[in-house]
PDB file of N, CA and C in Angstrom:
ATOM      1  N   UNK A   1     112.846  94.535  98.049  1.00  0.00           N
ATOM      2  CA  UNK A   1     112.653  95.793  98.746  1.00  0.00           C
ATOM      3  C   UNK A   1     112.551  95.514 100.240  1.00  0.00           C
ATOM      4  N   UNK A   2     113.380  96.090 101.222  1.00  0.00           N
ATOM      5  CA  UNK A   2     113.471  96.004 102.405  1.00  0.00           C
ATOM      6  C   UNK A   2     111.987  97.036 103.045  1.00  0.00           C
ATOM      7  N   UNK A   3     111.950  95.968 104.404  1.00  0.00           N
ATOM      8  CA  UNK A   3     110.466  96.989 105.030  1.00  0.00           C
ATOM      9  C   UNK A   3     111.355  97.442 105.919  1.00  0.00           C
ATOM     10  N   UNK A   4     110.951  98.893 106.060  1.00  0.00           N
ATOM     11  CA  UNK A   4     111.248  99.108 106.902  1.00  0.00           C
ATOM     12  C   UNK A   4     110.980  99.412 108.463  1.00  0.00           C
ATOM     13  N   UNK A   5     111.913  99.163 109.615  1.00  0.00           N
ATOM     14  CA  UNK A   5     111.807  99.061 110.641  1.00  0.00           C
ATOM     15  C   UNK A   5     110.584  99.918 111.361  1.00  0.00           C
ATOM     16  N   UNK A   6     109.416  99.870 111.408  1.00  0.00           N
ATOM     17  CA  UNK A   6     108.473 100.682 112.072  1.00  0.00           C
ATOM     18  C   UNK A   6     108.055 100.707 113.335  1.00  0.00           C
ATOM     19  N   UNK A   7     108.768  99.432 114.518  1.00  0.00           N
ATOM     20  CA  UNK A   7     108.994  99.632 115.515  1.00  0.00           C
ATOM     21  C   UNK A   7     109.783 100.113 116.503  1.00  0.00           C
ATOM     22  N   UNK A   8     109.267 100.830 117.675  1.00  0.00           N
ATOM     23  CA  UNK A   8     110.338 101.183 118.513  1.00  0.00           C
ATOM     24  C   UNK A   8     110.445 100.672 119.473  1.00  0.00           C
ATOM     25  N   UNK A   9     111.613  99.362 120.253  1.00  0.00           N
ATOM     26  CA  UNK A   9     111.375  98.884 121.221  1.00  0.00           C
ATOM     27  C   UNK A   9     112.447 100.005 122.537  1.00  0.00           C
ATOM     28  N   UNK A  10     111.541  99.764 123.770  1.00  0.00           N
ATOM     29  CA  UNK A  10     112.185 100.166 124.559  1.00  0.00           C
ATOM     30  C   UNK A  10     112.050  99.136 125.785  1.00  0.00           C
ATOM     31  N   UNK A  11     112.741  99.090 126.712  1.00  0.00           N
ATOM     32  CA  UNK A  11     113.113  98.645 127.254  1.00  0.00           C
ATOM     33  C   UNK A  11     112.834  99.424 128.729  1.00  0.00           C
ATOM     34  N   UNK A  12     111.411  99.205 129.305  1.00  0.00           N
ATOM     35  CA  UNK A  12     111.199 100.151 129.972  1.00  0.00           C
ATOM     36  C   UNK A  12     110.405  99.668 131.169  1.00  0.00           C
ATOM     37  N   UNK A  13     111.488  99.898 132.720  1.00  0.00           N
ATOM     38  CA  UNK A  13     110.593  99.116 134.140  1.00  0.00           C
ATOM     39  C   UNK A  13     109.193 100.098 134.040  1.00  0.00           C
ATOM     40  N   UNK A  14     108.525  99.107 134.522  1.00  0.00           N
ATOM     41  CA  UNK A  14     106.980  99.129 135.008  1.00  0.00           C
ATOM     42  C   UNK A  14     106.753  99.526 136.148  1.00  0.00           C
ATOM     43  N   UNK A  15     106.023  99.854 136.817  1.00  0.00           N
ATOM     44  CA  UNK A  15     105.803  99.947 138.659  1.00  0.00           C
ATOM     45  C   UNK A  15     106.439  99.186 139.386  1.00  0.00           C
ATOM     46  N   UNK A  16     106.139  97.940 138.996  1.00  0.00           N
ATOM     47  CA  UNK A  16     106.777  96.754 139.703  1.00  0.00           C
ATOM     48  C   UNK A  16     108.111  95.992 139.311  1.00  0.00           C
ATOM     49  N   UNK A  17     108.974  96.833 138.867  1.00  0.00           N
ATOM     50  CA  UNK A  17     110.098  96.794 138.153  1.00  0.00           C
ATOM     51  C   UNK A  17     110.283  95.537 136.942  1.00  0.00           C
ATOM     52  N   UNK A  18     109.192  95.011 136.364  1.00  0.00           N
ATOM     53  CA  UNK A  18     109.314  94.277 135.347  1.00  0.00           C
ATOM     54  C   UNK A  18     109.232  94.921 134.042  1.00  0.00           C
ATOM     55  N   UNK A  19     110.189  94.456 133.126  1.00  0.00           N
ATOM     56  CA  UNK A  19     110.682  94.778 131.956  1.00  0.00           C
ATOM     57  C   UNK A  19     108.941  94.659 130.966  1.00  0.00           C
ATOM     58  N   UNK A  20     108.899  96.069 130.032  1.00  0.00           N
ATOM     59  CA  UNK A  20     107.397  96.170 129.527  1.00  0.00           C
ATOM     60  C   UNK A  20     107.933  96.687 127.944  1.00  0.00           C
ATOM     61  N   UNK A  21     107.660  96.154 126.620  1.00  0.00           N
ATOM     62  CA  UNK A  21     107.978  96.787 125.746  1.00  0.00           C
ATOM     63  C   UNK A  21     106.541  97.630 125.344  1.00  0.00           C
ATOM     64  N   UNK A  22     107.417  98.655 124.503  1.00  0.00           N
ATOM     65  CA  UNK A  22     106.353  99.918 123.577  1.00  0.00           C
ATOM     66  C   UNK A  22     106.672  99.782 122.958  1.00  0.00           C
ATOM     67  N   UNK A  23     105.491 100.107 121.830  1.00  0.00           N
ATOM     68  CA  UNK A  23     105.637 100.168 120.532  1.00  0.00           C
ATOM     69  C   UNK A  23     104.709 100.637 119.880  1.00  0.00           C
ATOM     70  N   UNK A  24     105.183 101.445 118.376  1.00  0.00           N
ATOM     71  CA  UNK A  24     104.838 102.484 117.550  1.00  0.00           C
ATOM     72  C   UNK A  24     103.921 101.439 116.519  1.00  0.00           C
ATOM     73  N   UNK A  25     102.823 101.479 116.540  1.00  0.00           N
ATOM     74  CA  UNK A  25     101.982 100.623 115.463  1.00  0.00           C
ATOM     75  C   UNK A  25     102.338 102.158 113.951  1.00  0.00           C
ATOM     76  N   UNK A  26     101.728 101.738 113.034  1.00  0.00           N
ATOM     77  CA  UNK A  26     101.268 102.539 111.683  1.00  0.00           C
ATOM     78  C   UNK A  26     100.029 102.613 111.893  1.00  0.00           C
ATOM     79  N   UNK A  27      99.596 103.625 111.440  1.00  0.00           N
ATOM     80  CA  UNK A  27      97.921 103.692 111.446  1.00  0.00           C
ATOM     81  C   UNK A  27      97.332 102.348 110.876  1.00  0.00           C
ATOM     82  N   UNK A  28      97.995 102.047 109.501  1.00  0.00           N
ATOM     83  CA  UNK A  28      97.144 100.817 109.030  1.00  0.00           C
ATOM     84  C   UNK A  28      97.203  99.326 109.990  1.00  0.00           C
ATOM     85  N   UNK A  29      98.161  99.450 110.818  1.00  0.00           N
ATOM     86  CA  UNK A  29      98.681  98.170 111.681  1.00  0.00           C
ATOM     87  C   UNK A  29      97.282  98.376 112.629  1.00  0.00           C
ATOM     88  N   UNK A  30      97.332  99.617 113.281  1.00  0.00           N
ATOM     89  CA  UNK A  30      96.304  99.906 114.543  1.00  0.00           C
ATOM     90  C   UNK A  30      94.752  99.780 113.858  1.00  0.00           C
ATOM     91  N   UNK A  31      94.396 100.112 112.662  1.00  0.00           N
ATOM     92  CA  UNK A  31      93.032 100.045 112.000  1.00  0.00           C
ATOM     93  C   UNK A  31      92.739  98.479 111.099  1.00  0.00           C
ATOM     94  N   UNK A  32      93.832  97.151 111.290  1.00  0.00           N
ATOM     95  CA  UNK A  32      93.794  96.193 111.118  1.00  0.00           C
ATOM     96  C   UNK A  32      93.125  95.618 112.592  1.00  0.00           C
ATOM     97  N   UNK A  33      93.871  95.758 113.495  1.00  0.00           N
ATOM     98  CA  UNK A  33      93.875  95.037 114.642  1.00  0.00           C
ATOM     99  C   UNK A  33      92.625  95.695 115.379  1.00  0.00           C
ATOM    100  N   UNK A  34      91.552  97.068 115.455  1.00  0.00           N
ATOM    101  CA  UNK A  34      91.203  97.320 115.777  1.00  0.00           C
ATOM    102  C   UNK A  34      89.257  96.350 114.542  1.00  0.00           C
ATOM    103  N   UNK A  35      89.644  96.097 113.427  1.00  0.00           N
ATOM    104  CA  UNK A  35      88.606  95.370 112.447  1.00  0.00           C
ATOM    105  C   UNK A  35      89.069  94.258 113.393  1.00  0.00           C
ATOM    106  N   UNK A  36      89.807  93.448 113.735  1.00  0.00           N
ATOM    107  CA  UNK A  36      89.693  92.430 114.212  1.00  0.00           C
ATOM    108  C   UNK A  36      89.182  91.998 115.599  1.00  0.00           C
ATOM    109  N   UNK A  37      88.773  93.310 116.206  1.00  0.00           N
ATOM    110  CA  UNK A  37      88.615  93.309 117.629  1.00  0.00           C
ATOM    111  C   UNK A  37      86.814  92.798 117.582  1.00  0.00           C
ATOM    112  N   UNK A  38      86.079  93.340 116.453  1.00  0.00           N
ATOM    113  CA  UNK A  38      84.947  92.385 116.567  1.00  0.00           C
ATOM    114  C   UNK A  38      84.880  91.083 116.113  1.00  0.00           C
ATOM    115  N   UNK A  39      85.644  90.662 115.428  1.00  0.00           N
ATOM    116  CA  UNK A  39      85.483  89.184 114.726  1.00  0.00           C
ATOM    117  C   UNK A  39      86.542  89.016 113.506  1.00  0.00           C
ATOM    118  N   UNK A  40      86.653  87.603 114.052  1.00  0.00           N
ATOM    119  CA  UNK A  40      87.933  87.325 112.873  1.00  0.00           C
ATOM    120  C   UNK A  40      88.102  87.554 111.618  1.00  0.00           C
ATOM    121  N   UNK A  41      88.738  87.618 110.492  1.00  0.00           N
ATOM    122  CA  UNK A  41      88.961  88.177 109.069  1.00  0.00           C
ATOM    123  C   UNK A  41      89.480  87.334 108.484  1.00  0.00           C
ATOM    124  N   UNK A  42      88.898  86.836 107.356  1.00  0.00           N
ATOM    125  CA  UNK A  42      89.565  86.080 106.001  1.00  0.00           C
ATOM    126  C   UNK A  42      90.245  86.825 104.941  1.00  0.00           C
ATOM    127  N   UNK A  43      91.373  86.727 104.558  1.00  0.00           N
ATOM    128  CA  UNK A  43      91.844  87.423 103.263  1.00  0.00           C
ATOM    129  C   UNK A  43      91.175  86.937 101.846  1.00  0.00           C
ATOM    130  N   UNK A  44      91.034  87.966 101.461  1.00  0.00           N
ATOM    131  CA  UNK A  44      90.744  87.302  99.414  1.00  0.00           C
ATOM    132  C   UNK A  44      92.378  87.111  99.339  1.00  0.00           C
ATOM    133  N   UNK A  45      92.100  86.052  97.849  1.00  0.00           N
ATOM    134  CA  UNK A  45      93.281  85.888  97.684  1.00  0.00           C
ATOM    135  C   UNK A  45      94.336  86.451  97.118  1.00  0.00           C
ATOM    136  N   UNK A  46      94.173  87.931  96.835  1.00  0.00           N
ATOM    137  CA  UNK A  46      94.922  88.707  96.276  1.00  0.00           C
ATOM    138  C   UNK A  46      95.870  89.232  97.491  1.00  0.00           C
ATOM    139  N   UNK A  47      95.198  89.808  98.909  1.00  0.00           N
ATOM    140  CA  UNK A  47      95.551  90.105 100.008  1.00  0.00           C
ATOM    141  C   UNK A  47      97.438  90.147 100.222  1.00  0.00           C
ATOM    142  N   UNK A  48      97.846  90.978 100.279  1.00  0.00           N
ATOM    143  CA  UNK A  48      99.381  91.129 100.559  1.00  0.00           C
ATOM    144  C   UNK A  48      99.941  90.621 102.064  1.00  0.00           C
ATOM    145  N   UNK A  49     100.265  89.219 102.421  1.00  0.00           N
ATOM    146  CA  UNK A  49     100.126  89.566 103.870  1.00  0.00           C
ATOM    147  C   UNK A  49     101.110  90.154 104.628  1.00  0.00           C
ATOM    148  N   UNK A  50     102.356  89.826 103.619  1.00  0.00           N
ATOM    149  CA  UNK A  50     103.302  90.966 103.888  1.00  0.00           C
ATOM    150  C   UNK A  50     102.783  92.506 104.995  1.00  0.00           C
ATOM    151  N   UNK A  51     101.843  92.730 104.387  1.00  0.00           N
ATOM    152  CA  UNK A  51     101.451  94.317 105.573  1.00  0.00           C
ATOM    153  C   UNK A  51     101.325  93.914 106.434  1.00  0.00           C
ATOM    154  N   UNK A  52     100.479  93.023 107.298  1.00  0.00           N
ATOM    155  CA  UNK A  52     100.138  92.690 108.474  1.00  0.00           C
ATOM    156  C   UNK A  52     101.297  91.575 108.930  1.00  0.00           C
ATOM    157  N   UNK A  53     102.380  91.273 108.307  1.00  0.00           N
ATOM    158  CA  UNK A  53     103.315  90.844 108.881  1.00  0.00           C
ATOM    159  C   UNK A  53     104.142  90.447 109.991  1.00  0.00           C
ATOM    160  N   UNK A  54     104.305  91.448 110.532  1.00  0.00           N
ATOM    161  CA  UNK A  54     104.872  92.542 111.593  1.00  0.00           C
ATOM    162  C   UNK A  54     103.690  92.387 112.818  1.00  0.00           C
ATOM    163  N   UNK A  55     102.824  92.515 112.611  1.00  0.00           N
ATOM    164  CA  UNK A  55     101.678  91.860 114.030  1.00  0.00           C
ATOM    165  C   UNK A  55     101.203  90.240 114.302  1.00  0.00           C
ATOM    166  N   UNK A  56     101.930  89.748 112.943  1.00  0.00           N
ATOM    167  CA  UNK A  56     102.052  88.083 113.584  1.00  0.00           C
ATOM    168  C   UNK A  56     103.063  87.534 114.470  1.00  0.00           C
ATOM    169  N   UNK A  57     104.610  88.503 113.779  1.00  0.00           N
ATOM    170  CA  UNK A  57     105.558  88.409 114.553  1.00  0.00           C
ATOM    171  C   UNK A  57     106.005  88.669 115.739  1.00  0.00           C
ATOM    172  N   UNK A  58     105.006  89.972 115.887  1.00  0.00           N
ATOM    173  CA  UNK A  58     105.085  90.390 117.263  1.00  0.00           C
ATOM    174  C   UNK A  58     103.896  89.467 118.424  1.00  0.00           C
ATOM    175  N   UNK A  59     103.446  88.853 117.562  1.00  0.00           N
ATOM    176  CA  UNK A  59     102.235  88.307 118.705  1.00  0.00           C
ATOM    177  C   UNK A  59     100.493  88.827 118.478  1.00  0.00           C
ATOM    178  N   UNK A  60     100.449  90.049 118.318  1.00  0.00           N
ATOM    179  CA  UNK A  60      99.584  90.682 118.435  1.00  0.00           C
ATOM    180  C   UNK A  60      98.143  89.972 117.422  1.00  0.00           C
ATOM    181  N   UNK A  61      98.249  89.029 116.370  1.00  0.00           N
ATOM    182  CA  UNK A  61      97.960  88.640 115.714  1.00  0.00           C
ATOM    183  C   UNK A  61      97.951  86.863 115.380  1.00  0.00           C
ATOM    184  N   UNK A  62      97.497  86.271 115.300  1.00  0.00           N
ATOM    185  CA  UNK A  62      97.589  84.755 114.949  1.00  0.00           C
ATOM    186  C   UNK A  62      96.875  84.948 113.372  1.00  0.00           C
ATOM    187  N   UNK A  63      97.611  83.643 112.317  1.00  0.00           N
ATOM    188  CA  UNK A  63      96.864  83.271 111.555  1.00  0.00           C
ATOM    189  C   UNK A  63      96.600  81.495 111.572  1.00  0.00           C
ATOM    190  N   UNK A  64      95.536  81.358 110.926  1.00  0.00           N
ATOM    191  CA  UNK A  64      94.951  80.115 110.653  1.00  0.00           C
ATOM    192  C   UNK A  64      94.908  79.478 109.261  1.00  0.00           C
ATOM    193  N   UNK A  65      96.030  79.180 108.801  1.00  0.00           N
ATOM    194  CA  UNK A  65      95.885  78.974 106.278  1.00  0.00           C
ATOM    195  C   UNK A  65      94.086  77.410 106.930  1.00  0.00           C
ATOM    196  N   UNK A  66      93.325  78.016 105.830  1.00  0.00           N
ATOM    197  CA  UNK A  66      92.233  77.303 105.931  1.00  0.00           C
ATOM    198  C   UNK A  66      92.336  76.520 104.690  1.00  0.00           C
ATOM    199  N   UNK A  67      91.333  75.501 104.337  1.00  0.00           N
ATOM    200  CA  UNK A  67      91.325  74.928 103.715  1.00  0.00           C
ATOM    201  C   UNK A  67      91.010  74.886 101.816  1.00  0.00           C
ATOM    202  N   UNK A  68      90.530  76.232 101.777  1.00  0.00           N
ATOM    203  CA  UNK A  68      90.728  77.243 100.517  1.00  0.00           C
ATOM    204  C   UNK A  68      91.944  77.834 100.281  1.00  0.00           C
ATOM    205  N   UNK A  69      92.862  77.924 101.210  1.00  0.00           N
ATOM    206  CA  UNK A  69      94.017  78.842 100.707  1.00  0.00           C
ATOM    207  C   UNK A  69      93.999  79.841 100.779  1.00  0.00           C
ATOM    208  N   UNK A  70      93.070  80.352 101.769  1.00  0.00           N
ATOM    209  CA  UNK A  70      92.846  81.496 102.009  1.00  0.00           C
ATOM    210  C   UNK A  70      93.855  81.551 103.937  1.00  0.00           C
ATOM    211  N   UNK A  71      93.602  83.031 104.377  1.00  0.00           N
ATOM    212  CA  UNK A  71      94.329  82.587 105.659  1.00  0.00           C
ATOM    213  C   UNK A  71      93.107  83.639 106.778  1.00  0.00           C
ATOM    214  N   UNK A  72      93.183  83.072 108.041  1.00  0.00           N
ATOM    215  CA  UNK A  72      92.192  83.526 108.575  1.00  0.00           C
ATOM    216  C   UNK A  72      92.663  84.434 109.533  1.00  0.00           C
ATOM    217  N   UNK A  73      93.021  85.741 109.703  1.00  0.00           N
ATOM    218  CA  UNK A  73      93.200  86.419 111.410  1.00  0.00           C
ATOM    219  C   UNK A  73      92.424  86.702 112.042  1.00  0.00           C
ATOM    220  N   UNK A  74      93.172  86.604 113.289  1.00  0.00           N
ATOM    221  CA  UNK A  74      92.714  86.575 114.577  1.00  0.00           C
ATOM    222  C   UNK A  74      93.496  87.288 115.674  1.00  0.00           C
ATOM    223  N   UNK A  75      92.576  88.280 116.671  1.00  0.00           N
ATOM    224  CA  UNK A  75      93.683  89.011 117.278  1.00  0.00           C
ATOM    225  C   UNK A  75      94.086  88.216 118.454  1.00  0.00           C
ATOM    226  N   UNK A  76      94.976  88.770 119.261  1.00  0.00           N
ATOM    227  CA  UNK A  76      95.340  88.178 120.552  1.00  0.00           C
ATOM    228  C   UNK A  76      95.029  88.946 121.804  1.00  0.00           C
ATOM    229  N   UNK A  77      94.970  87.857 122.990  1.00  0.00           N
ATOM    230  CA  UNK A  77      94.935  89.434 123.908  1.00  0.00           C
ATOM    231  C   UNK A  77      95.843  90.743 123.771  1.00  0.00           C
ATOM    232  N   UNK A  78      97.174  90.164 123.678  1.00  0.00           N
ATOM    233  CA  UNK A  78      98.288  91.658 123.464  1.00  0.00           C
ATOM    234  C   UNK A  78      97.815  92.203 122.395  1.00  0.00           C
ATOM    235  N   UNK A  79      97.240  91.736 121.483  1.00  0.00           N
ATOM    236  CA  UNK A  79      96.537  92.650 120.257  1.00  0.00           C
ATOM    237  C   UNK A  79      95.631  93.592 120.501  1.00  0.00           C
ATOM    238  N   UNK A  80      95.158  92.706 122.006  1.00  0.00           N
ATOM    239  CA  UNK A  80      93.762  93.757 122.522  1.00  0.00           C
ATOM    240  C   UNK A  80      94.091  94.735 122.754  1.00  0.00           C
ATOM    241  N   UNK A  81      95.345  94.329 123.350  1.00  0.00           N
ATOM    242  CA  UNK A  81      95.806  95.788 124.234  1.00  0.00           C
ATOM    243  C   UNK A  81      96.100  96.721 123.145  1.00  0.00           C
ATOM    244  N   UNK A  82      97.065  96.245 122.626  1.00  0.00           N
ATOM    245  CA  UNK A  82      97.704  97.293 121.553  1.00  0.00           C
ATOM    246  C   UNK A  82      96.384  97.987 120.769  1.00  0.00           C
ATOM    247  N   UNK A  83      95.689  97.147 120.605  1.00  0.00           N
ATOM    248  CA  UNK A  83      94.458  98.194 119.474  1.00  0.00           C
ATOM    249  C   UNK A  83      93.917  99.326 120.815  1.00  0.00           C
ATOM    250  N   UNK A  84      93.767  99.096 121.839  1.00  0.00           N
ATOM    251  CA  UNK A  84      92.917  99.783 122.493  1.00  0.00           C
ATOM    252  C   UNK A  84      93.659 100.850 123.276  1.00  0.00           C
ATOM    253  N   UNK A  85      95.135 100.797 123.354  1.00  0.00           N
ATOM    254  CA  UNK A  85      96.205 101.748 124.316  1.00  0.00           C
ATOM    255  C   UNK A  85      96.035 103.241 123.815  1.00  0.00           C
TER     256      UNK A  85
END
């Protein structure tokens, strides 16, 4: 089953004419990254990470696979931003 595309990039000057992308989070993307804004998160191991996918790729997100097999996130500054825009 294909995911589908839930971002919108644009391609859009800034004040200072440097190139700035936007983008359309999902509610569940923005209410992930916003739990992570107090402290990092371990998955159980059932956890799909497939959903949060899409915010590792983009940056917004780091993971850590720990030594259980479990995996640990963590936001980024651009994560900051994005949870808080």
């Amino acid at each position: 089953m294909k995911r589908p595309d839930r971002m919108t990039r644009r391609n859009v000057p800034d004040e200072v004419g440097e190139r700035s992308w936007s983008m359309e989070l999902t509610d569940l993307e923005r209410d992930f990254l916003r739990k992570l804004l107090g402290e990092s998160w371990v998955s159980p191991p059932t956890f799909d990470h497939e959903i949060v996918a899409r915010l590792v790729e983009l940056g917004l997100v780091e993971t850590e696979p720990l030594p259980s097999g479990d995996i640990e996130y963590r936001i980024t500054d651009a994560g900051r931003a994005a949870a808080t825009a």
